[in-house]
Protein backbone atom coordinates (compact mmCIF):
# COMPACT_ATOMS: atom_id res chain seq x y z
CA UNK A 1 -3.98 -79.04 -27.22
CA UNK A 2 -7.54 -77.24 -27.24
CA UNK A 3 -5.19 -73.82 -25.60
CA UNK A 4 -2.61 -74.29 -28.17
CA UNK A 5 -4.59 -74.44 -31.17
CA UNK A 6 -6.97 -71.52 -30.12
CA UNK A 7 -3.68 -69.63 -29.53
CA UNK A 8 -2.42 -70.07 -32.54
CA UNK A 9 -5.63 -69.46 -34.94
CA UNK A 10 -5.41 -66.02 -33.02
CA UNK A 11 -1.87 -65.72 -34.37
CA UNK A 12 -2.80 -66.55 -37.79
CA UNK A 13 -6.14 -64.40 -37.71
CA UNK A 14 -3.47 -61.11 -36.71
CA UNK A 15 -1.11 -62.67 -39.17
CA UNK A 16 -4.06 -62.38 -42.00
CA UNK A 17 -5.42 -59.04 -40.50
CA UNK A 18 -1.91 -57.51 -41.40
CA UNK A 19 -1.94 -59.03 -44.78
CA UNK A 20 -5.28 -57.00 -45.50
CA UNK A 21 -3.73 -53.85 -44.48
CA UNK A 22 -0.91 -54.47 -47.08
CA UNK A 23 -3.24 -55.09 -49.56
CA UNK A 24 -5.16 -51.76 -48.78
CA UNK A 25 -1.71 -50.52 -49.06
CA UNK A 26 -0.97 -51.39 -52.64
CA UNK A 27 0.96 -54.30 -52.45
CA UNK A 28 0.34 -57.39 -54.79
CA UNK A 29 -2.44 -60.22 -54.47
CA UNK A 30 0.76 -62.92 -55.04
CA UNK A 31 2.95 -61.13 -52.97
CA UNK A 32 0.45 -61.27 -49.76
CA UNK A 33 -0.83 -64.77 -51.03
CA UNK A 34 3.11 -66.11 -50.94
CA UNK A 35 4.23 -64.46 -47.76
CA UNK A 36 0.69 -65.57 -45.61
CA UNK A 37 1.62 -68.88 -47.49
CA UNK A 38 4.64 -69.29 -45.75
CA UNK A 39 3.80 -67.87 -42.59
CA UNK A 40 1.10 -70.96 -42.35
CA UNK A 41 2.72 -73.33 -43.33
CA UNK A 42 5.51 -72.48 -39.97
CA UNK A 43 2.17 -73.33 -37.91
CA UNK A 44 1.40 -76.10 -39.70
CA UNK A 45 5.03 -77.87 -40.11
CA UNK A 46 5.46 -77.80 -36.39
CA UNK A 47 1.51 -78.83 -35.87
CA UNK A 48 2.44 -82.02 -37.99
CA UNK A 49 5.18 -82.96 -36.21
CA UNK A 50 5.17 -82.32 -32.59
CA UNK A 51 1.66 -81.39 -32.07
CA UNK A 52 1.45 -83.47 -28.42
CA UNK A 53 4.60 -82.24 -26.72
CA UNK A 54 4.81 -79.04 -24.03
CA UNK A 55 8.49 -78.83 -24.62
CA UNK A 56 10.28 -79.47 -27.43
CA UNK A 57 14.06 -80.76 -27.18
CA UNK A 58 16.77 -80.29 -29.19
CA UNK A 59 16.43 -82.73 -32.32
CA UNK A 60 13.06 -81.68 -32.64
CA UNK A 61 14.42 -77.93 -33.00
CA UNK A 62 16.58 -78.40 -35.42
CA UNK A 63 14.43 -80.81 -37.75
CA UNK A 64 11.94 -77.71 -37.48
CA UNK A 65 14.26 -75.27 -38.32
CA UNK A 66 15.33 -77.37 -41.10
CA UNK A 67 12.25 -78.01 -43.04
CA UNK A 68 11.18 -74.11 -41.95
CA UNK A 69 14.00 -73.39 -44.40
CA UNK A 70 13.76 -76.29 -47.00
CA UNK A 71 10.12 -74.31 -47.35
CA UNK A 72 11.70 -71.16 -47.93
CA UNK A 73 14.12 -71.72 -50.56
CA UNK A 74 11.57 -73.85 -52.05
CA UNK A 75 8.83 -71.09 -52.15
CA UNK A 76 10.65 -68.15 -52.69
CA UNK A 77 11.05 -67.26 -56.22
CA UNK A 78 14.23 -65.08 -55.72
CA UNK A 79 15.92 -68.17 -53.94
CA UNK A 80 17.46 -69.52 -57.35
CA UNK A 81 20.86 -68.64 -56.09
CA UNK A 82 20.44 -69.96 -52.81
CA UNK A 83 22.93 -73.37 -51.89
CA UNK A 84 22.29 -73.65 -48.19
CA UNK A 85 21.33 -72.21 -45.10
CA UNK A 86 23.85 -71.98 -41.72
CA UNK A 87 21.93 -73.73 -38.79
CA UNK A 88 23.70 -73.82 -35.63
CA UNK A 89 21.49 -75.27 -32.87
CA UNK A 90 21.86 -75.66 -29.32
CA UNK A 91 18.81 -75.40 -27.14
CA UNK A 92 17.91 -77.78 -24.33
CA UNK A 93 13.88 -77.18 -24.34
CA UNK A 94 11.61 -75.15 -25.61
CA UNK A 95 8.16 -73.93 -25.18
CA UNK A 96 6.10 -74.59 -28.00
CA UNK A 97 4.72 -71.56 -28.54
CA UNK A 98 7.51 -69.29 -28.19
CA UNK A 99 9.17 -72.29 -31.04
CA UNK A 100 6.33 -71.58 -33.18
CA UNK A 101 6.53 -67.34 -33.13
CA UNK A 102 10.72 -68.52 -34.30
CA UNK A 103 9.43 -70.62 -37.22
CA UNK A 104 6.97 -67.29 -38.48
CA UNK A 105 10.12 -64.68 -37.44
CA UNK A 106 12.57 -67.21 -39.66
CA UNK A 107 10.12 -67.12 -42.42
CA UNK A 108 9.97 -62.94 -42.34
CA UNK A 109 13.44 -62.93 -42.02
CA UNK A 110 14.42 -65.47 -44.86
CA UNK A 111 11.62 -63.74 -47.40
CA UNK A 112 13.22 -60.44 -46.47
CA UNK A 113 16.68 -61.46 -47.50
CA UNK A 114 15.45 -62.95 -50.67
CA UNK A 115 12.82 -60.41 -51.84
CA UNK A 116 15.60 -57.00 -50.85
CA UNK A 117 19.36 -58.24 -49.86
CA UNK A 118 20.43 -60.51 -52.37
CA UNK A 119 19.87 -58.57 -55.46
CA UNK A 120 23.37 -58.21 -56.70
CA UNK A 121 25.37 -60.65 -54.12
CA UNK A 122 27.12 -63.11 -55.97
CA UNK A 123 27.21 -65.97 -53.14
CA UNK A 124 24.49 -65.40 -50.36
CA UNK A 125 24.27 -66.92 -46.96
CA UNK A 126 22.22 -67.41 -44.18
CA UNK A 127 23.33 -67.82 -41.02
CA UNK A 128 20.67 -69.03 -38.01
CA UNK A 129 21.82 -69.65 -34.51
CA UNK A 130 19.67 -70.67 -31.98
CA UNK A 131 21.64 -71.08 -28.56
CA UNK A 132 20.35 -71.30 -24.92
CA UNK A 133 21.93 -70.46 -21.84
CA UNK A 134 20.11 -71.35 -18.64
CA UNK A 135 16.86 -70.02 -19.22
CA UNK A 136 17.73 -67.75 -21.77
CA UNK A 137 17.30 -68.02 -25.10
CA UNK A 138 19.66 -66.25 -28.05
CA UNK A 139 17.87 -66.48 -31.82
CA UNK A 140 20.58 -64.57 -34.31
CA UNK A 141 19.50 -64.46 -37.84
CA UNK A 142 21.72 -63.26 -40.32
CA UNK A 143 22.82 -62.74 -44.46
CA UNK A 144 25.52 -61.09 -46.24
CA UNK A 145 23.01 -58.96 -48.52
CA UNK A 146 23.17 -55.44 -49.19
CA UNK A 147 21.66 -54.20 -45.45
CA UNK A 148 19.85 -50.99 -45.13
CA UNK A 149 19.72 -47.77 -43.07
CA UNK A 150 17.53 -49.04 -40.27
CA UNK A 151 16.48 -45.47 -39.26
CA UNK A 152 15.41 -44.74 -42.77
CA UNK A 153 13.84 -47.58 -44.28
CA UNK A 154 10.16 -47.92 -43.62
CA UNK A 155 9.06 -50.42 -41.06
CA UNK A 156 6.68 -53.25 -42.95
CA UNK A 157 4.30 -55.90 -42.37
CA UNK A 158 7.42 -58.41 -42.24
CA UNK A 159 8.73 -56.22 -39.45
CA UNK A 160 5.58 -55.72 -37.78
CA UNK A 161 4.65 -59.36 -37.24
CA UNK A 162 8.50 -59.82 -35.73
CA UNK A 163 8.12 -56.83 -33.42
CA UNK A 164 4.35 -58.50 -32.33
CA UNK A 165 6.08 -62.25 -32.00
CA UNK A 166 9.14 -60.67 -30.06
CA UNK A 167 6.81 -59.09 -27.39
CA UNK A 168 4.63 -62.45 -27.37
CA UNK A 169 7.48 -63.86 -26.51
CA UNK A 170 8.39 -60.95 -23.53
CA UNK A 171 12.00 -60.32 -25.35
CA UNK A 172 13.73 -57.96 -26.78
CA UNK A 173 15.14 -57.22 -30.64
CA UNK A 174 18.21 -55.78 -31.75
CA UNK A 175 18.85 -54.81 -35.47
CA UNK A 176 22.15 -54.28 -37.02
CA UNK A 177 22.58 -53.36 -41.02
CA UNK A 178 25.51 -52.08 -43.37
CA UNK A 179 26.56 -52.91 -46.51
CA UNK A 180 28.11 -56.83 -45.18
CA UNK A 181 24.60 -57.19 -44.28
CA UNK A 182 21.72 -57.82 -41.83
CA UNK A 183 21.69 -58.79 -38.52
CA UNK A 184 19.10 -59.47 -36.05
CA UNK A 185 19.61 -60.53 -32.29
CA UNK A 186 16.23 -61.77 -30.49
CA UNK A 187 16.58 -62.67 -26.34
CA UNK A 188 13.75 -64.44 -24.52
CA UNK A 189 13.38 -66.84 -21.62
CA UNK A 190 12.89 -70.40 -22.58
């Protein structure tokens, strides 16, 4: 428990160091506020509930994932227009750690959809599937929002603390945006 929690006050400390860059950067007191908000309370729902387990199983996951949303919608003030989120779960295990850096990329991910995708979409949707095959683990996040050129669009702190979690976790990203949407694949070993 000692490892774990050290390990993840480092997370929030990089987590809060980006924050202070955004600020430097221009961006809003309430915006950083909000989205650090968030990204504690994924550490701290997970902490609550399964805080003396190595591996987490299935249920567990899902009831996770679930209130990881729940907080979302909840929080974000663009959300208004926002019925209910897709959750398709089927993992065996899962290290807790690598479960924790999902509950901070789901919050990015859902914040990012409701601060830029769903300006002018009359019915969005979220779609999270979490599926594991041996060993390896396939996290697929996506919304019907507007997308975005993923070559041109600048790369933010949202995007930044994915990219860090994804390489915590030793896997690899793959983005795909048009006008249907966003997409994001994310591979690791369980």
């Amino acid at each position: 428990v000692k490892h774990r929690v050290k390990n993840n006050l480092q997370s929030t400390i990089g987590i809060l160091d980006f924050q202070i860059e955004q600020f430097y950067n221009g961006k809003s007191i309430e915006d950083i506020t909000l989205s650090t908000q968030n990204r504690l309370k994924s550490i701290a729902v997970l902490h609550d509930k399964l805080l003396n387990k190595n591996h987490i199983v299935n249920q567990d996951i899902k009831k996770y994932f679930h209130e990881i949303i729940e907080l979302n919608i909840q929080s974000n003030t663009n959300t208004k227009k926002m019925n209910d989120v897709n959750l398709l779960c089927n993992v065996s295990n899962l290290d807790m750690d690598k479960l924790m850096y999902l509950g901070i990329i789901t919050s990015e991910l859902m914040t990012n959809s409701f601060k830029y995708a769903f300006e002018k979409i009359e019915k969005p949707e979220i779609t999270i599937e979490i599926t594991q095959t041996g060993n390896n683990v396939l996290f697929i996040y996506a919304d019907n929002g507007k997308g975005f050129d993923v070559h041109k669009t600048k790369k933010g702190t949202g995007m930044t603390i994915i990219e860090g979690l994804v390489s915590q976790m030793q896997g690899a990203y793959k983005i795909h945006a048009d006008n249907n949407g966003t997409k994001i694949n994310i591979n690791f070993k369980s």
